[in-house]
PDB file of N, CA and C in Angstrom:
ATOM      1  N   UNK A   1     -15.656  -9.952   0.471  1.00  0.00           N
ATOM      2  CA  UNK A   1     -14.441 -10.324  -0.229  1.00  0.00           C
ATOM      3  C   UNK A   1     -13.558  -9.081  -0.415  1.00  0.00           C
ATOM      4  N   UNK A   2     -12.261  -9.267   0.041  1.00  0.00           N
ATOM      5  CA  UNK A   2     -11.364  -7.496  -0.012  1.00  0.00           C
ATOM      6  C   UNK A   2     -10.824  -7.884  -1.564  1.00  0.00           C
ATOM      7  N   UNK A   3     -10.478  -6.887  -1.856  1.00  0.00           N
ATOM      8  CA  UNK A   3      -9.941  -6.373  -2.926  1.00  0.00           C
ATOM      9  C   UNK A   3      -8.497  -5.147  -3.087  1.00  0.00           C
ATOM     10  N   UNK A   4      -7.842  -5.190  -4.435  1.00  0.00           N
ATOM     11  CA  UNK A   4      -6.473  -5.077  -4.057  1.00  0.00           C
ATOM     12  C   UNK A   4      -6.341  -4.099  -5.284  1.00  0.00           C
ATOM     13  N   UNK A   5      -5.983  -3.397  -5.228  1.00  0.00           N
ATOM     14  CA  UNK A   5      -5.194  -2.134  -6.256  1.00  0.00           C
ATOM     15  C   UNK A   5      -4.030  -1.353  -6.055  1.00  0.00           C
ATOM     16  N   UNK A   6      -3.651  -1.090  -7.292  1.00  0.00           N
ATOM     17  CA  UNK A   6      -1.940  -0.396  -7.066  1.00  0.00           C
ATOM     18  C   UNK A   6      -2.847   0.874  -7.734  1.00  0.00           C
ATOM     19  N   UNK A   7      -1.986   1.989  -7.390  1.00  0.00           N
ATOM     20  CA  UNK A   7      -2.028   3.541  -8.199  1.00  0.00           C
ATOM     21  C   UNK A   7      -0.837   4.005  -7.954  1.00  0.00           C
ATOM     22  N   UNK A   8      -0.656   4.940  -8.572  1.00  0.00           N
ATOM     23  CA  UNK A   8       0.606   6.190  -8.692  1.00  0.00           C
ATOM     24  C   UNK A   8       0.514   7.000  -7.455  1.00  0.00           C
ATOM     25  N   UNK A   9       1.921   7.470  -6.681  1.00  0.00           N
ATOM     26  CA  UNK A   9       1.758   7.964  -5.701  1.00  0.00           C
ATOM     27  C   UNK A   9       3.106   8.787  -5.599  1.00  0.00           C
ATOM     28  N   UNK A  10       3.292   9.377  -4.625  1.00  0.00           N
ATOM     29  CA  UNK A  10       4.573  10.249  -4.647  1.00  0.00           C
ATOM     30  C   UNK A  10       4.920  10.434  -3.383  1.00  0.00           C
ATOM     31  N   UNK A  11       6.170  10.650  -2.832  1.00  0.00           N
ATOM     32  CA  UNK A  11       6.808  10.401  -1.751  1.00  0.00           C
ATOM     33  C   UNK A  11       6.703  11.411  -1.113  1.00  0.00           C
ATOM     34  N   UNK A  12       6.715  11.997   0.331  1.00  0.00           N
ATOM     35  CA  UNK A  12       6.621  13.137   0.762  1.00  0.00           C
ATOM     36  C   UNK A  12       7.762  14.115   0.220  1.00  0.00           C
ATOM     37  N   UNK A  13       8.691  13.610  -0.647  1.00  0.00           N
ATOM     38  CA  UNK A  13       9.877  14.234  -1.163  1.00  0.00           C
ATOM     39  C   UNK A  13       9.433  14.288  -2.614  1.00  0.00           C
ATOM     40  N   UNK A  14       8.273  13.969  -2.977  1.00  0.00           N
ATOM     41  CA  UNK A  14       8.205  14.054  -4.479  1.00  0.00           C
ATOM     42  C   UNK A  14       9.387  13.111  -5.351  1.00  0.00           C
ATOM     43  N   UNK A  15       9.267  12.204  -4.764  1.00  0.00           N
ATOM     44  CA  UNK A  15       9.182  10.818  -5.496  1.00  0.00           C
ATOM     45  C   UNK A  15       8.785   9.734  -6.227  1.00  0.00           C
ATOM     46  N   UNK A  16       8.354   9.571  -7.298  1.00  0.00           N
ATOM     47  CA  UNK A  16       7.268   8.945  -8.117  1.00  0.00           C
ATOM     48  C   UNK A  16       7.481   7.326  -7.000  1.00  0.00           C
ATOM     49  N   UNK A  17       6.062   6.827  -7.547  1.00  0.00           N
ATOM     50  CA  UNK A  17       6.226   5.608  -6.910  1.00  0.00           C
ATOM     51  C   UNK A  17       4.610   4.552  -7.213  1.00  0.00           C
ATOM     52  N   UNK A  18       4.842   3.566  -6.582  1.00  0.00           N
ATOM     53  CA  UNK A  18       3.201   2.954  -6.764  1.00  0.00           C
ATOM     54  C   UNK A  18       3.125   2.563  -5.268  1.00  0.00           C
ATOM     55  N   UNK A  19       1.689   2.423  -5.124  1.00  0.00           N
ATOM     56  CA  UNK A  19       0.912   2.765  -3.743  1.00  0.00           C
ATOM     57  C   UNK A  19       0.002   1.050  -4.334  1.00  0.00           C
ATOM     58  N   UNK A  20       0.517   0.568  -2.803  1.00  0.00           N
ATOM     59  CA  UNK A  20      -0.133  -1.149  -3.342  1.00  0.00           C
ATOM     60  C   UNK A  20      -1.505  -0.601  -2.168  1.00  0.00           C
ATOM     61  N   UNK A  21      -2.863  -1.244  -2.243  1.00  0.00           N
ATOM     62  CA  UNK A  21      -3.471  -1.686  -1.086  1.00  0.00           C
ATOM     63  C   UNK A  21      -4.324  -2.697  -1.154  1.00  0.00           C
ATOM     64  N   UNK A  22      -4.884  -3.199   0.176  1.00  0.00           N
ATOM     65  CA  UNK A  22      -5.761  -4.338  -0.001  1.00  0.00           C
ATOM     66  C   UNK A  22      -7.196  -3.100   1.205  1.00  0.00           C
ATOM     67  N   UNK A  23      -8.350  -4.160   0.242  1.00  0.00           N
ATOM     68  CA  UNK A  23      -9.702  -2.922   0.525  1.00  0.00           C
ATOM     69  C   UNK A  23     -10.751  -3.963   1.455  1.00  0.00           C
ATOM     70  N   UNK A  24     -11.280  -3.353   2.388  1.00  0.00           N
ATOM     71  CA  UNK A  24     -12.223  -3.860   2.896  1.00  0.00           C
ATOM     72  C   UNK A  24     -13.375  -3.664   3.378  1.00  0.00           C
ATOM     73  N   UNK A  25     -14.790  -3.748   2.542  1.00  0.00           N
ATOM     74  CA  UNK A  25     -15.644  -3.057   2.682  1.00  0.00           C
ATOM     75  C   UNK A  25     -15.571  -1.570   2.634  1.00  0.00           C
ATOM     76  N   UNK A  26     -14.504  -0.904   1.484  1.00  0.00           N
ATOM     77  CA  UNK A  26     -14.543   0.672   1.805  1.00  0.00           C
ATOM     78  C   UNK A  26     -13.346   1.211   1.945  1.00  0.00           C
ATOM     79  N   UNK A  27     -13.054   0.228   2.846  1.00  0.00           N
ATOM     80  CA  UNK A  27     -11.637   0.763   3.870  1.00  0.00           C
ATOM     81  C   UNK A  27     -10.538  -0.503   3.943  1.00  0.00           C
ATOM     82  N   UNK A  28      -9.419   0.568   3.511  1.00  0.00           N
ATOM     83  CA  UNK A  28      -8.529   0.276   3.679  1.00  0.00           C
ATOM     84  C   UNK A  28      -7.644  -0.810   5.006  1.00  0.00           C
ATOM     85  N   UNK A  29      -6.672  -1.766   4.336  1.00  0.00           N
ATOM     86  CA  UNK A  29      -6.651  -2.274   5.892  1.00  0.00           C
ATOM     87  C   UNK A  29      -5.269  -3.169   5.793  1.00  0.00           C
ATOM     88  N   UNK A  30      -4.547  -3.068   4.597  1.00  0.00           N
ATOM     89  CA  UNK A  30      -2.900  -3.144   4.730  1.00  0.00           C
ATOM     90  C   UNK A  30      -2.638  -1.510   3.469  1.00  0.00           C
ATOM     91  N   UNK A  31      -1.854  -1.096   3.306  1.00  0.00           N
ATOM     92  CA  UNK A  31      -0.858  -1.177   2.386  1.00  0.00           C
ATOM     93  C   UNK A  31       0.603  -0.815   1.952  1.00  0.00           C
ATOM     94  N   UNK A  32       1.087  -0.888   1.087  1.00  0.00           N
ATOM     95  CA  UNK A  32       2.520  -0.509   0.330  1.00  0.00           C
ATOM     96  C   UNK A  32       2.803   0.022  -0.447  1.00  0.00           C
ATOM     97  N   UNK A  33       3.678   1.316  -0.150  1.00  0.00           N
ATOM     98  CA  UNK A  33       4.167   2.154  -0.747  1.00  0.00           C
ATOM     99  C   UNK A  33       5.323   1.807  -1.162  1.00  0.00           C
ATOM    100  N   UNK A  34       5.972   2.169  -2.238  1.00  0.00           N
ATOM    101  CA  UNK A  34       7.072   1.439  -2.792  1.00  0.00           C
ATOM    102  C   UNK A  34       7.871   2.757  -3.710  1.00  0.00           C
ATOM    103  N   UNK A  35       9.466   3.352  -2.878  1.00  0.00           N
ATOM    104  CA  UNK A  35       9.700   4.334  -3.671  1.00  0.00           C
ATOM    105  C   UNK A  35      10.899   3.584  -3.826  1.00  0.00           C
ATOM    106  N   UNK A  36      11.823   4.355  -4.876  1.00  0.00           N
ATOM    107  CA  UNK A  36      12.968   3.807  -5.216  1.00  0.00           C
ATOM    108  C   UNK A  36      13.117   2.476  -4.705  1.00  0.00           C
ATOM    109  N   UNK A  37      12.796   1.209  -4.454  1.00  0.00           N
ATOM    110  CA  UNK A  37      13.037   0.135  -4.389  1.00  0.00           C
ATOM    111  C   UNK A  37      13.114  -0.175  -2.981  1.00  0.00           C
ATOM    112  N   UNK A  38      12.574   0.441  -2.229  1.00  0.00           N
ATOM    113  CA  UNK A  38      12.109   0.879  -1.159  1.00  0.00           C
ATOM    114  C   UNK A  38      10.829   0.238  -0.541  1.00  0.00           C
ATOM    115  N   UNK A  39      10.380  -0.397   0.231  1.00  0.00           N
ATOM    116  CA  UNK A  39       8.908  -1.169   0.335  1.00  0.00           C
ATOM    117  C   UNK A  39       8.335  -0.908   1.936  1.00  0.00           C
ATOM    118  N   UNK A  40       7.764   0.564   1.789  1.00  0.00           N
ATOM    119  CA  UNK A  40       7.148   0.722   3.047  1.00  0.00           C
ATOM    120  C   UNK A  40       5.746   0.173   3.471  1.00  0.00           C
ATOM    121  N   UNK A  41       5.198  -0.359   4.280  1.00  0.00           N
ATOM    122  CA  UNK A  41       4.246  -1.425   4.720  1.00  0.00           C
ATOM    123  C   UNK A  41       3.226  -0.962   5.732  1.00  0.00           C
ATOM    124  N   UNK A  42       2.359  -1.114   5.867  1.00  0.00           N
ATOM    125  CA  UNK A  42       1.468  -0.636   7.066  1.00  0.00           C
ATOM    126  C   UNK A  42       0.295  -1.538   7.590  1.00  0.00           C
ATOM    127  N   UNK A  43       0.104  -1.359   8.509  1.00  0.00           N
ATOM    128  CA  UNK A  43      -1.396  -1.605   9.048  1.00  0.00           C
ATOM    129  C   UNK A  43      -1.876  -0.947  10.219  1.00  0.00           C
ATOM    130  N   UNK A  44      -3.176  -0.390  10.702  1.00  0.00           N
ATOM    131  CA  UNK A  44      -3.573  -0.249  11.113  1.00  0.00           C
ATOM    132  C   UNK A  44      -2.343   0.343  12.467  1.00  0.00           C
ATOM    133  N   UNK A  45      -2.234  -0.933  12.762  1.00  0.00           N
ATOM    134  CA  UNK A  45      -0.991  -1.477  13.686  1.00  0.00           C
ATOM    135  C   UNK A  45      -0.171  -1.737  14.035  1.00  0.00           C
ATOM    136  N   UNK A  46       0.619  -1.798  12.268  1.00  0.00           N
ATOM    137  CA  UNK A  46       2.357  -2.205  12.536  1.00  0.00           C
ATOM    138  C   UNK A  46       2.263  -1.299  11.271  1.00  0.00           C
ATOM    139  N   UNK A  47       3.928  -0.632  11.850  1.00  0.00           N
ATOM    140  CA  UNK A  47       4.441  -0.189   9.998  1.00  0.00           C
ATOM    141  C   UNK A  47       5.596  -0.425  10.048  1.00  0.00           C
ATOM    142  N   UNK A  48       5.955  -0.161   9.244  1.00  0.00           N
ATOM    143  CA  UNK A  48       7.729  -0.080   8.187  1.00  0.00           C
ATOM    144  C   UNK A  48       8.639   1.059   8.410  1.00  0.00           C
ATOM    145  N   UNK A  49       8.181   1.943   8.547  1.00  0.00           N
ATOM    146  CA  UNK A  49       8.972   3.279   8.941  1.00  0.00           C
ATOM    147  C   UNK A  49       7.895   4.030   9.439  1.00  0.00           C
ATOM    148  N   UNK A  50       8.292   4.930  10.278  1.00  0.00           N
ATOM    149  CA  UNK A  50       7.815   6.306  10.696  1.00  0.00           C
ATOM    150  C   UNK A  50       6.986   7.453   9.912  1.00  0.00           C
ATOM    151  N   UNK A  51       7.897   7.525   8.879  1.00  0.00           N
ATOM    152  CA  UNK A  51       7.375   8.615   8.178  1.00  0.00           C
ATOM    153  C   UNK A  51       5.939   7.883   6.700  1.00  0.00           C
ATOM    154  N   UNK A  52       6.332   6.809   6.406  1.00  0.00           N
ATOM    155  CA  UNK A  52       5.181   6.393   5.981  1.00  0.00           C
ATOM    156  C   UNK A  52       4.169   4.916   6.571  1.00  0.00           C
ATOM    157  N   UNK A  53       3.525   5.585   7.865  1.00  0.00           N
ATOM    158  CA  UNK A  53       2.430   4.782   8.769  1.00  0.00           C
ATOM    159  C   UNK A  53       1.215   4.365   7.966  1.00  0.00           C
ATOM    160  N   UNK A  54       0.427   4.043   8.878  1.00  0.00           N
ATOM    161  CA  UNK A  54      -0.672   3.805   8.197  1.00  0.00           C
ATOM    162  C   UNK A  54      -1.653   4.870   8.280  1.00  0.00           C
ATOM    163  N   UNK A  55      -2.108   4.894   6.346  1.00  0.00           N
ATOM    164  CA  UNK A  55      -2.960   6.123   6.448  1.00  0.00           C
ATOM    165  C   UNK A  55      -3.792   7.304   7.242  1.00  0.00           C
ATOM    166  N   UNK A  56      -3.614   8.213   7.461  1.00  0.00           N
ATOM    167  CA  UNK A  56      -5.151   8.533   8.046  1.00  0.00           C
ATOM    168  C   UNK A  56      -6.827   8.584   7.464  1.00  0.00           C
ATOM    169  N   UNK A  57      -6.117   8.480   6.450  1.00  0.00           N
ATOM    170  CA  UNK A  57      -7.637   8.457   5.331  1.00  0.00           C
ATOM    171  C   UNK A  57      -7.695   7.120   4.718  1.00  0.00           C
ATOM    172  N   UNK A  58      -8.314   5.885   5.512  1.00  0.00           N
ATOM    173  CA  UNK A  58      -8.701   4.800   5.077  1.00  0.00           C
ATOM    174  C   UNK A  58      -9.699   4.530   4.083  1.00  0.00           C
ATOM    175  N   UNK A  59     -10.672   5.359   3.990  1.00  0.00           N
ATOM    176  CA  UNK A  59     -11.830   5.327   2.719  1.00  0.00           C
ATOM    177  C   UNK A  59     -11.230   5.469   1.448  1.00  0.00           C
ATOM    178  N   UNK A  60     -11.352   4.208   1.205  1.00  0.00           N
ATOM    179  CA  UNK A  60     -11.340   3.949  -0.173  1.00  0.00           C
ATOM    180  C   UNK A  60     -12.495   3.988  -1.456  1.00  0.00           C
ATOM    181  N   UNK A  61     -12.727   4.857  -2.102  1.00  0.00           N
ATOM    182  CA  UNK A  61     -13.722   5.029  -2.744  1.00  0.00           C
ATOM    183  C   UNK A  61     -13.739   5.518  -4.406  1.00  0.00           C
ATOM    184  N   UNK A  62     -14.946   6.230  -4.724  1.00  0.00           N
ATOM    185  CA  UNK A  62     -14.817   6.421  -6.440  1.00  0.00           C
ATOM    186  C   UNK A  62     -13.866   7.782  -6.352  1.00  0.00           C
ATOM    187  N   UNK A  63     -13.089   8.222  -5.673  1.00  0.00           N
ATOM    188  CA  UNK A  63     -12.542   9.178  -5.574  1.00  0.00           C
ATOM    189  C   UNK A  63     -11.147   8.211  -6.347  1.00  0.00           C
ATOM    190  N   UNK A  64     -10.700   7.254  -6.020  1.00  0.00           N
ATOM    191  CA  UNK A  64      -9.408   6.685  -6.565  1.00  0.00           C
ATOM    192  C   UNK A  64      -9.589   5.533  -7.957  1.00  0.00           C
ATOM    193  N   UNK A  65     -10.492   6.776  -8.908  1.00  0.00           N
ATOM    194  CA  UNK A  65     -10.953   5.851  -9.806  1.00  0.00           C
ATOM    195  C   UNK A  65      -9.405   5.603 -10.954  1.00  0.00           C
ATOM    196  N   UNK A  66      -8.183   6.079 -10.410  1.00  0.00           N
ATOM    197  CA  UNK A  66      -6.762   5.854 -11.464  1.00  0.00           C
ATOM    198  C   UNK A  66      -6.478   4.612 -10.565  1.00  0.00           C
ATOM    199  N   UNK A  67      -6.673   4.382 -10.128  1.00  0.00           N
ATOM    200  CA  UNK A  67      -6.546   2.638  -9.567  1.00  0.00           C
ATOM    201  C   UNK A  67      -6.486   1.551 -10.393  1.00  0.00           C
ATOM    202  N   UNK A  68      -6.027   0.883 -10.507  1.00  0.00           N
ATOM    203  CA  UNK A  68      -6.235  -0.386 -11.090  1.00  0.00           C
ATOM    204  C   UNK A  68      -6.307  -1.498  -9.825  1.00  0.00           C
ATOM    205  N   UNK A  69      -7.191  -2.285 -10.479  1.00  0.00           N
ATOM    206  CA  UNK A  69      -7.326  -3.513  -9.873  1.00  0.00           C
ATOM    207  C   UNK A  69      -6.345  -4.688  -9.965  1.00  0.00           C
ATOM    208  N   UNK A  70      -6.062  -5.530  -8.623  1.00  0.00           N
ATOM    209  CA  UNK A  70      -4.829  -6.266  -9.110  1.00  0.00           C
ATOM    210  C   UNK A  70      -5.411  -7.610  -8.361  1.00  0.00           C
ATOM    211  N   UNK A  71      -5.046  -8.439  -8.524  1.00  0.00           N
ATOM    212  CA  UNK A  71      -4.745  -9.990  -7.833  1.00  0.00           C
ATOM    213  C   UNK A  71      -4.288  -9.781  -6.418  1.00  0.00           C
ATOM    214  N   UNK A  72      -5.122 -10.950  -5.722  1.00  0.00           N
ATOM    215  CA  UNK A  72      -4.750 -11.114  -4.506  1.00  0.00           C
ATOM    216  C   UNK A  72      -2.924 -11.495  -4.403  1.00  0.00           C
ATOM    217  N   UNK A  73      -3.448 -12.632  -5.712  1.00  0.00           N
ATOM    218  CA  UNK A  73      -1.624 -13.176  -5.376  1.00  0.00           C
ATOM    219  C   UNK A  73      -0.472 -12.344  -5.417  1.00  0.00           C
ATOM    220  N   UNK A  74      -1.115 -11.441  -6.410  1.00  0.00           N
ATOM    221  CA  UNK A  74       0.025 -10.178  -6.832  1.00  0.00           C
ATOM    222  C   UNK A  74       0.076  -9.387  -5.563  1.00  0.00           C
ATOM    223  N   UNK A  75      -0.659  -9.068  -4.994  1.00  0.00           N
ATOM    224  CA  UNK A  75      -0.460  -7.874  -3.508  1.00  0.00           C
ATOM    225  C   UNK A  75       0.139  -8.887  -2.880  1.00  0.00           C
ATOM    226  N   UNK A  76      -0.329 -10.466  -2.440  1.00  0.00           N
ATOM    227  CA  UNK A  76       0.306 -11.274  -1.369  1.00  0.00           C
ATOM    228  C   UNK A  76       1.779 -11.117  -1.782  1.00  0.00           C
ATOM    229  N   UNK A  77       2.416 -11.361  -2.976  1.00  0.00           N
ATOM    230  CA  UNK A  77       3.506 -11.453  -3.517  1.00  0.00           C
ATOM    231  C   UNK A  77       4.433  -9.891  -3.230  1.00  0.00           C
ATOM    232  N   UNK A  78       3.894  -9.213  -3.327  1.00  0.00           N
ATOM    233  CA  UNK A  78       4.479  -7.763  -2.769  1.00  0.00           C
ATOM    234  C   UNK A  78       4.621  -7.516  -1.584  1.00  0.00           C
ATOM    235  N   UNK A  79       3.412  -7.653  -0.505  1.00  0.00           N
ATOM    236  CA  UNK A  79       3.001  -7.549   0.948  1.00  0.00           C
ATOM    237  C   UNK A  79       4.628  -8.656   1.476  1.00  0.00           C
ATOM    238  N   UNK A  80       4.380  -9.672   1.206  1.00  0.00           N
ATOM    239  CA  UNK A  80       5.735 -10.942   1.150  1.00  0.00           C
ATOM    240  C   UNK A  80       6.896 -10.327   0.904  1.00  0.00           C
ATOM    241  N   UNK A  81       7.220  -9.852   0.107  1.00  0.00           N
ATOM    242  CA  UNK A  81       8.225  -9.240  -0.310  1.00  0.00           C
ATOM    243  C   UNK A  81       8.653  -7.933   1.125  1.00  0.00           C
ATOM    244  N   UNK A  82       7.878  -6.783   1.142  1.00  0.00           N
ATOM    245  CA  UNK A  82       7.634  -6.017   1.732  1.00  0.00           C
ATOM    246  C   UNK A  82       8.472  -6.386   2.970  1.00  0.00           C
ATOM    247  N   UNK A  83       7.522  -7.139   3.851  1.00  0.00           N
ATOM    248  CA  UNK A  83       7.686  -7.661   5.191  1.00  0.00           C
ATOM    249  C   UNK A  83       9.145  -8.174   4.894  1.00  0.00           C
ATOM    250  N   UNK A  84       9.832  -8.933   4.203  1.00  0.00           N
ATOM    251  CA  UNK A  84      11.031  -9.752   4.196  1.00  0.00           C
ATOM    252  C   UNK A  84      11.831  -8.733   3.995  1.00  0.00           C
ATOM    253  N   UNK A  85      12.009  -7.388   3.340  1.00  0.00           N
ATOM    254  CA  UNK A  85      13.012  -6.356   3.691  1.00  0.00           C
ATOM    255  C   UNK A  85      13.106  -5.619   4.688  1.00  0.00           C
ATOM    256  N   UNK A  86      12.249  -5.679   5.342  1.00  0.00           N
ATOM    257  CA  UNK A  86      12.038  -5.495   7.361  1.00  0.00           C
ATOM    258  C   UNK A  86      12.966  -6.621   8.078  1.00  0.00           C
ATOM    259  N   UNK A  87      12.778  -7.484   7.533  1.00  0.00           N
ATOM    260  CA  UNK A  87      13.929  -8.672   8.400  1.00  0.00           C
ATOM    261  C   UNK A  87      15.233  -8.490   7.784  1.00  0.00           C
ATOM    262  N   UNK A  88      14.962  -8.323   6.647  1.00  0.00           N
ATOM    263  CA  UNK A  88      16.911  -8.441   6.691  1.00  0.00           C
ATOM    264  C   UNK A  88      17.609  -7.402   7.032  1.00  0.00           C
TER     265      UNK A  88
END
């Protein structure tokens, strides 16, 4: 069963921000970064911009114990969001 947490994160410009992801077995396997109103997206395989791809450090572990845990619906509801400012 994956699992989903937001934490605090900062932009390569030193930008405050929150860092969405969804976890799988360990590892990482979507997520969203979100600066100024901004909703960068990733996977593995597709991203949102250039400069924020998908991780190189997929292990997710007790190292990101400022995490909070969130709802599937709540990440689906963001991830949704996310993707729909790529189309317009």
């Amino acid at each position: 069963m994956n699992e989903y947490f937001k934490t605090y994160t900062e932009s390569h410009d030193g930008i405050e921000g929150t860092f969405y992801c969804e976890v799988d077995k360990g590892l990482i396997i979507r997520h969203i970064s979100v600066f100024e109103g901004i909703f960068y997206w990733a996977t593995p395989k597709e991203y949102f911009h250039e400069q924020y791809d998908f991780t190189d450090q997929p292990e997710f572990g007790e190292a990101d114990e400022s995490a909070i845990s969130i709802s599937k619906a709540e990440f689906d509801e963001i991830w949704n969001h996310a993707v729909r400012q790529n189309l317009s």
